[in-house]
Structure formats: C-alpha cells, structure tokens
C-alpha atoms as a PDB file:
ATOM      1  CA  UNK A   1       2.749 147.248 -25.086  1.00  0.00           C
ATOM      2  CA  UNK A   2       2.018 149.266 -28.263  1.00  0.00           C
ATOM      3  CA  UNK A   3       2.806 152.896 -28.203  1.00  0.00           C
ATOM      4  CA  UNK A   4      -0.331 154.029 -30.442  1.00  0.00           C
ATOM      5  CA  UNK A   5       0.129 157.443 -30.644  1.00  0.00           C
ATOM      6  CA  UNK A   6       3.455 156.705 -32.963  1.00  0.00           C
ATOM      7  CA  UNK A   7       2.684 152.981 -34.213  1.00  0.00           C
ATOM      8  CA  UNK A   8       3.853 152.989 -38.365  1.00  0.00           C
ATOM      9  CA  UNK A   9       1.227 152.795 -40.442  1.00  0.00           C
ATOM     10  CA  UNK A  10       2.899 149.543 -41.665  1.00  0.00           C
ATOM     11  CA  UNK A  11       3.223 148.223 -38.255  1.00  0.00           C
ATOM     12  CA  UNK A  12      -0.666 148.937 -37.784  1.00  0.00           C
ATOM     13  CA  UNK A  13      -1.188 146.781 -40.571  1.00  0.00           C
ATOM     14  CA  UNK A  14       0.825 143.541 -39.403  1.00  0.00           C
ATOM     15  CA  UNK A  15      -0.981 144.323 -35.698  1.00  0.00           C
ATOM     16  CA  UNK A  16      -4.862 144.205 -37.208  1.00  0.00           C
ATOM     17  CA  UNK A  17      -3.538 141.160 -39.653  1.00  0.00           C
ATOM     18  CA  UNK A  18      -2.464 138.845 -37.532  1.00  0.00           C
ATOM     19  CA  UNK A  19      -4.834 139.841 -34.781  1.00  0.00           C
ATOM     20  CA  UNK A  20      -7.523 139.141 -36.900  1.00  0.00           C
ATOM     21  CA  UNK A  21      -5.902 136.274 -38.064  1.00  0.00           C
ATOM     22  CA  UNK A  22      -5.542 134.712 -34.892  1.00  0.00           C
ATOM     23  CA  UNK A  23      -9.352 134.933 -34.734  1.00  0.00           C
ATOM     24  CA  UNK A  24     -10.319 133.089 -37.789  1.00  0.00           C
ATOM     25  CA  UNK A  25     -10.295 135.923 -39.752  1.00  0.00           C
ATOM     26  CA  UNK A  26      -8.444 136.184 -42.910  1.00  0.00           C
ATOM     27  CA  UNK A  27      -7.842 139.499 -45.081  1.00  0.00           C
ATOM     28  CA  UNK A  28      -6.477 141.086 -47.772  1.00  0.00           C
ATOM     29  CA  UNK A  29      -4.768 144.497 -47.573  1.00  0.00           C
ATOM     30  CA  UNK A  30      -5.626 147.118 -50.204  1.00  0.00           C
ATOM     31  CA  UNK A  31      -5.535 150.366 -51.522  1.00  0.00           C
ATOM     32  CA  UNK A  32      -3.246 153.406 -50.306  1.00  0.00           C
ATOM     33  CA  UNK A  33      -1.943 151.974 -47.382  1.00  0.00           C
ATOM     34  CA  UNK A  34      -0.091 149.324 -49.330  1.00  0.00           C
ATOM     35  CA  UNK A  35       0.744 152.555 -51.967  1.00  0.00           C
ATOM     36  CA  UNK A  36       2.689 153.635 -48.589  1.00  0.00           C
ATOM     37  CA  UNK A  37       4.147 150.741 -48.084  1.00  0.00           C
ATOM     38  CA  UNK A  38       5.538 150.134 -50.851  1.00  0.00           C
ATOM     39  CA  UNK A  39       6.397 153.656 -51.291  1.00  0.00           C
ATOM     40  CA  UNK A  40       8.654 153.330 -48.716  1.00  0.00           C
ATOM     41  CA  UNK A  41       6.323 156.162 -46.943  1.00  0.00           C
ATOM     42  CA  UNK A  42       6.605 158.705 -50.121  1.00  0.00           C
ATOM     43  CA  UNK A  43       2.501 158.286 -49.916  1.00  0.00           C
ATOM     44  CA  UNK A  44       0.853 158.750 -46.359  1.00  0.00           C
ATOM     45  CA  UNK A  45      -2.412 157.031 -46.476  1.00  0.00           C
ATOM     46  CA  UNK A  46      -4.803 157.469 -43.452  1.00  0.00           C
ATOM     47  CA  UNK A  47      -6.531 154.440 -43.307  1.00  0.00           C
ATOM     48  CA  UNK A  48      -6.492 150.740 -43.870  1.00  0.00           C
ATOM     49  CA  UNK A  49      -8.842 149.191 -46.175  1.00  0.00           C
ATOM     50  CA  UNK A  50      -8.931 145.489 -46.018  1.00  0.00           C
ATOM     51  CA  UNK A  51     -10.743 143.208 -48.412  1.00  0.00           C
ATOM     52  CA  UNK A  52     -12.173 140.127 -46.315  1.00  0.00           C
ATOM     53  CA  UNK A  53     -14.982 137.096 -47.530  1.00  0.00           C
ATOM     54  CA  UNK A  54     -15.513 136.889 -43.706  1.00  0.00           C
ATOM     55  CA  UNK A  55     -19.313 137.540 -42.326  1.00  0.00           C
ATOM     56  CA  UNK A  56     -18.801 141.051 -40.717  1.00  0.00           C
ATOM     57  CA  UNK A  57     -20.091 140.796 -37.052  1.00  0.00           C
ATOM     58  CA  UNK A  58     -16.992 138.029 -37.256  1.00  0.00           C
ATOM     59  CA  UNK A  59     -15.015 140.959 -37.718  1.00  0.00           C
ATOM     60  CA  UNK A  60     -16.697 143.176 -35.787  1.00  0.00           C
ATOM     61  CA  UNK A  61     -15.997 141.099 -33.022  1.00  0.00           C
ATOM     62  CA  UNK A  62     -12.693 140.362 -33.590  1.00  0.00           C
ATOM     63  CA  UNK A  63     -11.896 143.813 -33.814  1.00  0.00           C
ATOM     64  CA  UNK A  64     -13.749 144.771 -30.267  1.00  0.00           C
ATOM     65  CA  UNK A  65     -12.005 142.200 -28.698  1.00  0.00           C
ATOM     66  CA  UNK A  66      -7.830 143.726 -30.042  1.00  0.00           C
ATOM     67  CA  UNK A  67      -9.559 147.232 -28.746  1.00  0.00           C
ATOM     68  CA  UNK A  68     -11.066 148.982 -31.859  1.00  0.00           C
ATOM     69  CA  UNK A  69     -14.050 151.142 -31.615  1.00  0.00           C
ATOM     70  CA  UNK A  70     -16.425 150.743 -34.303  1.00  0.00           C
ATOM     71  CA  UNK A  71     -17.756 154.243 -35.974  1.00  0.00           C
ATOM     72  CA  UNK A  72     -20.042 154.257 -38.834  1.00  0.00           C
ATOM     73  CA  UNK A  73     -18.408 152.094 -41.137  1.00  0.00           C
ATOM     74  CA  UNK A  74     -15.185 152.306 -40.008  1.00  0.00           C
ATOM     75  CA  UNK A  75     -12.950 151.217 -37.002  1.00  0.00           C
ATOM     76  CA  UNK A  76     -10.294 153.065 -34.859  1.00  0.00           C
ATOM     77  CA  UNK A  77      -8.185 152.721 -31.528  1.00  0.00           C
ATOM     78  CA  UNK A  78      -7.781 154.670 -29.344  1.00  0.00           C
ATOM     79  CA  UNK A  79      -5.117 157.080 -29.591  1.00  0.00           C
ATOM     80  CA  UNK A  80      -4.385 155.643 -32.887  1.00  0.00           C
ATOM     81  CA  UNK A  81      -3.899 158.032 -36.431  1.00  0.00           C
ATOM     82  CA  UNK A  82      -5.211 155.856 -38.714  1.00  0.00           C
ATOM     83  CA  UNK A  83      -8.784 153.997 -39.488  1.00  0.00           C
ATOM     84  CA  UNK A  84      -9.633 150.596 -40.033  1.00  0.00           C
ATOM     85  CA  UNK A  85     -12.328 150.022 -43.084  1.00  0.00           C
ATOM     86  CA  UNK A  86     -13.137 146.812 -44.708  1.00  0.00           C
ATOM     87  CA  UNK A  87     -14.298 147.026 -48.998  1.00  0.00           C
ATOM     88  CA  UNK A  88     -16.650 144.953 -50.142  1.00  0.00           C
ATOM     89  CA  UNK A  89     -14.722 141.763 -52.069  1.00  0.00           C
ATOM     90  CA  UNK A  90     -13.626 140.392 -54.656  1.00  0.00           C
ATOM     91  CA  UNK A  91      -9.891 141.816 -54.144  1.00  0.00           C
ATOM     92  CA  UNK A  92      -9.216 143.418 -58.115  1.00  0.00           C
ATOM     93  CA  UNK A  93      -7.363 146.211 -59.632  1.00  0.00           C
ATOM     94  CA  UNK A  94     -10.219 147.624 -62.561  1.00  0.00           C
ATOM     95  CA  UNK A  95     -11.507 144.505 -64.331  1.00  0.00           C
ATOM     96  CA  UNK A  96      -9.313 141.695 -63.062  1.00  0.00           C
ATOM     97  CA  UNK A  97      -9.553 139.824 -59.997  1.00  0.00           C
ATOM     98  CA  UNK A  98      -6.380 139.642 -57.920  1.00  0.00           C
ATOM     99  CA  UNK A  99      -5.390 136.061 -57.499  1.00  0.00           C
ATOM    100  CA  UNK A 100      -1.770 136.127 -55.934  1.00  0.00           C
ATOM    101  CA  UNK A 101      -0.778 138.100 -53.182  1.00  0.00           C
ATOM    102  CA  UNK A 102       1.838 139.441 -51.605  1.00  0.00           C
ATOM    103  CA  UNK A 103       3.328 139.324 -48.106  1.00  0.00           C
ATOM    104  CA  UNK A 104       5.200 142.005 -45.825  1.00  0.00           C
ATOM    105  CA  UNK A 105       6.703 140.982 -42.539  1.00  0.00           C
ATOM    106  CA  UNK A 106       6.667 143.292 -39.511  1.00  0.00           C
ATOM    107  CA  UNK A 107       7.683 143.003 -35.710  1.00  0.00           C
ATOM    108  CA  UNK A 108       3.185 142.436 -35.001  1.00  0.00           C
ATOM    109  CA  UNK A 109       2.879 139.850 -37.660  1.00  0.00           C
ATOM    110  CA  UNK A 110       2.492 139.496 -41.487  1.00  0.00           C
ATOM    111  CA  UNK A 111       0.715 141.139 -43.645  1.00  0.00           C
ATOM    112  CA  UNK A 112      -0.915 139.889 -46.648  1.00  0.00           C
ATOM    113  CA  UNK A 113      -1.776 142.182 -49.243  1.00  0.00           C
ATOM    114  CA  UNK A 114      -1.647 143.293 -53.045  1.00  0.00           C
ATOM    115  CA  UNK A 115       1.587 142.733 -54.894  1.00  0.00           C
ATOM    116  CA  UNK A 116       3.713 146.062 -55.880  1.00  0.00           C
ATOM    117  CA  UNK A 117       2.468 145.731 -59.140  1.00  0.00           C
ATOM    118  CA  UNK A 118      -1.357 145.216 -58.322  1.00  0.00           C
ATOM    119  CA  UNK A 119      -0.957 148.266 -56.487  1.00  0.00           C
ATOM    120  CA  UNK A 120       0.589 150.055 -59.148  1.00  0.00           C
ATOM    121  CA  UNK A 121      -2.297 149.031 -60.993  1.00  0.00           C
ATOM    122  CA  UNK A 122      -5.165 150.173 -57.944  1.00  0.00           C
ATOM    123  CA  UNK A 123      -3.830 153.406 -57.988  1.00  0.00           C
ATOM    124  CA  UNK A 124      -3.307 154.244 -61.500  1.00  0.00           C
ATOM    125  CA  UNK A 125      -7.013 152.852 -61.845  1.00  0.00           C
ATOM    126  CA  UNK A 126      -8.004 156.102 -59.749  1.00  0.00           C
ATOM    127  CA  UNK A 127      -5.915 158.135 -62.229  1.00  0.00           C
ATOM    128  CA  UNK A 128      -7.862 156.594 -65.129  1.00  0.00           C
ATOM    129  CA  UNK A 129     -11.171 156.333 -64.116  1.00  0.00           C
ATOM    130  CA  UNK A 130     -11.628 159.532 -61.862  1.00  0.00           C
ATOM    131  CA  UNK A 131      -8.460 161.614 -63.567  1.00  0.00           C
ATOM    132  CA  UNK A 132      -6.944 161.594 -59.822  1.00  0.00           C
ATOM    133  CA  UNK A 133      -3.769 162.841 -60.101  1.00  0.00           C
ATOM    134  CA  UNK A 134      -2.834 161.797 -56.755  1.00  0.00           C
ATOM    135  CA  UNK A 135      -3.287 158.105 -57.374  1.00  0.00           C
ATOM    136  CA  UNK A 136      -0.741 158.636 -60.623  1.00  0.00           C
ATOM    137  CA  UNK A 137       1.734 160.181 -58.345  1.00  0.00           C
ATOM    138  CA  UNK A 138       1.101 157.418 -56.041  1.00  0.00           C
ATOM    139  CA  UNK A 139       1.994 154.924 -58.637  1.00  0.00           C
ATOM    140  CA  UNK A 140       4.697 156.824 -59.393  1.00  0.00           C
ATOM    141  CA  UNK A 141       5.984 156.721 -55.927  1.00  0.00           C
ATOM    142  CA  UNK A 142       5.923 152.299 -55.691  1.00  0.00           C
ATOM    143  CA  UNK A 143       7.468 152.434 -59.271  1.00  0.00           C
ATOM    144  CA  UNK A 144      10.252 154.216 -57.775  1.00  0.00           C
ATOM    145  CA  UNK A 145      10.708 152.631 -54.849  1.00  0.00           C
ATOM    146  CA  UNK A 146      10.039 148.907 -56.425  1.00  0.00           C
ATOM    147  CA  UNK A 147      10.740 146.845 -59.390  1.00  0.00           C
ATOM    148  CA  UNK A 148       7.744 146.897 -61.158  1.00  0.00           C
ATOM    149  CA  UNK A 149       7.502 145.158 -64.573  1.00  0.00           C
ATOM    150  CA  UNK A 150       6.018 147.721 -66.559  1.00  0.00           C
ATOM    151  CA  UNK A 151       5.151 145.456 -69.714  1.00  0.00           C
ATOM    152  CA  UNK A 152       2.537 144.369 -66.786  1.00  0.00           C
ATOM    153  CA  UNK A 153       1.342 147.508 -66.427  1.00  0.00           C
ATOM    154  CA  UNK A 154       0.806 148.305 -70.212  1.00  0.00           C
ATOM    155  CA  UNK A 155      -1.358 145.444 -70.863  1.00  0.00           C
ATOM    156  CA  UNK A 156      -3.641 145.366 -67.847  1.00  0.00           C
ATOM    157  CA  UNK A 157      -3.624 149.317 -68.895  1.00  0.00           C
ATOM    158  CA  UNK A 158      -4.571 148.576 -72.688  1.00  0.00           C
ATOM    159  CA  UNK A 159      -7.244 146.134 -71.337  1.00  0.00           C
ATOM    160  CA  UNK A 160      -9.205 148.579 -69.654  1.00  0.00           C
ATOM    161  CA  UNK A 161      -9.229 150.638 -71.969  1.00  0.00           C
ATOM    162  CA  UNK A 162      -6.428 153.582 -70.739  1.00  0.00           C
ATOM    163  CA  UNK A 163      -3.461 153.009 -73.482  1.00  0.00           C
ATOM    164  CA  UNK A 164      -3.481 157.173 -73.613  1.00  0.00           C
ATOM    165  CA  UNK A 165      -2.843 157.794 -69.907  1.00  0.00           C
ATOM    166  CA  UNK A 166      -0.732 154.775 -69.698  1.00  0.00           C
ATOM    167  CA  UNK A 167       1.809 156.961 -71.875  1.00  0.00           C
ATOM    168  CA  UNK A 168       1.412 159.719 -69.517  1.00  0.00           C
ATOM    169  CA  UNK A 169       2.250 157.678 -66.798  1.00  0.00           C
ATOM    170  CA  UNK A 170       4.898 156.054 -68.809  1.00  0.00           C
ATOM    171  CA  UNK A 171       6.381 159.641 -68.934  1.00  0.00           C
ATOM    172  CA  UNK A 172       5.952 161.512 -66.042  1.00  0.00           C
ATOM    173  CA  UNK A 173       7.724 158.209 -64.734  1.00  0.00           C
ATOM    174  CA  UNK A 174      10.902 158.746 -67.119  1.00  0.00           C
ATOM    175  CA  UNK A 175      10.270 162.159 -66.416  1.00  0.00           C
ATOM    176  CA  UNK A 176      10.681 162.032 -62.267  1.00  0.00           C
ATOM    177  CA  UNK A 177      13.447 159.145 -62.600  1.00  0.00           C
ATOM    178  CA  UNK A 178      15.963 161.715 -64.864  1.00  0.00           C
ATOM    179  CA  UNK A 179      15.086 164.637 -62.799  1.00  0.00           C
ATOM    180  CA  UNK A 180      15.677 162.190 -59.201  1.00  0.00           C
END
C-alpha cells in the first residue's frame, strides 16, 4: 500500500515508471525532478515531466488505470504532492538530442531518465536562455552532489552559444564548493 501523502518525490518517479512500463509504455524522465534527484533533494521540484514517443490516450489510460486523475494537461493522485506532465519529445538538453540515459533504482521500480550531466545541462539551459537563476543554482546543486565532467559541460555550453555564462557558472561553482 503506498502512503501518498509522504511518497518521495523519487519514489513517485520509480511508481509512474514502471507502472507505465508494465503497460507498454516507455518514458523518459526530465527536467527538475531529476535536478532533485540528483541533488540529493537540495532542489524540490513539484512535478514530473516525462518525455514519451507513446500515442497519449495510451498514456492516458495507463495512467487512469494506476489511479491518476487527469487535469488539463497534467495528471495527479489523489492525496499525492506532486503532478504528473508529459513534454512533447525528442528528449534534448538545448540543441542536442539526448541519446543515452540514465537509470535510478527505487523500492517501486526503475527509473529511466537523463544522465547527471544532461541534467546539468537542462537546467543551466534555463539559466542561459531565460537568465533563470534558479535553474543555475539547480545545476549547481547536481554538480555538488555528483561527479559531473565539466569539460562536458563547457563544450555543449560553447555550442550553444553561452561560453560567458558558462564562466559564471564555472565560478559561482568554485565559489559555493570553497565556501561549503
């Protein structure tokens, strides 16, 4: 029985994967929830967003059947914190499609989602396309809790375009590790 009122965000995540998984239904997970993840919870998203090449009413009904309510464009349970939402594919960080994946186990199933370093990369795109400071300090917040090979970082950074606020990042990063 799952206690939904205080189910992890993480554990949320293995429960929708493998339930939709079970159903024929395979995704991707992406954006801030994996930034929490990976953060080791420094970053609270509030929602799920999963990337999925599946025809929708598939996952519509998938979803009805493990209990989720569907609301506008988005899916919750009841009781549950946190929202289920599904982006429109391909799975990429700025111009480059994501090809390899990641996997995180938990006691509901796995969970297959972007690599620490492709998230890295989704949130710092926020920072460099909309100046959102939180997606930097979301970066941040994976880079500290993960090894994250930051020559990586520079060169998908220099290929779209963001060199500049790839040195800020570079030194707020330096700047939080010294002060940590």
């Amino acid at each position: 029985m799952i206690d939904w009122e205080n189910i992890t965000l993480k554990e949320l995540a293995g429960y929708v994967s493998e339930g939709l998984r079970k159903r024929g239904v395979e995704t991707i997970l992406v954006g801030g929830a994996c930034a929490t993840i990976y953060s080791e919870n420094r970053y609270q998203s509030y929602d799920l967003d999963y990337v999925t090449y599946e025809d929708m009413r598939k996952v519509n009904k998938a979803l009805l059947e493990m209990g989720f309510i569907e609301k506008a464009r988005y899916f919750q349970h009841p009781g549950c914190p946190w929202f289920v939402e599904f982006v429109s594919p391909p799975a990429a960080v700025g111009n480059e499609y994501v090809r390899d994946f990641g996997s995180v186990e938990t006691r509901f199933g796995k969970i297959k989602l972007l690599r620490p370093v492709d998230s890295v990369k989704d949130r710092l795109g926020a920072y460099y396309h909309w100046n959102d400071r939180q997606g930097l300090e979301q970066a941040i917040n994976i880079c500290l809790e993960q090894d994250i090979d930051l020559s990586e970082i520079e060169r998908w950074s220099v290929s779209e375009g963001y060199s500049g606020k790839y040195t800020t990042f570079l030194e707020r990063l330096k700047k939080v590790k010294s002060s940590g």
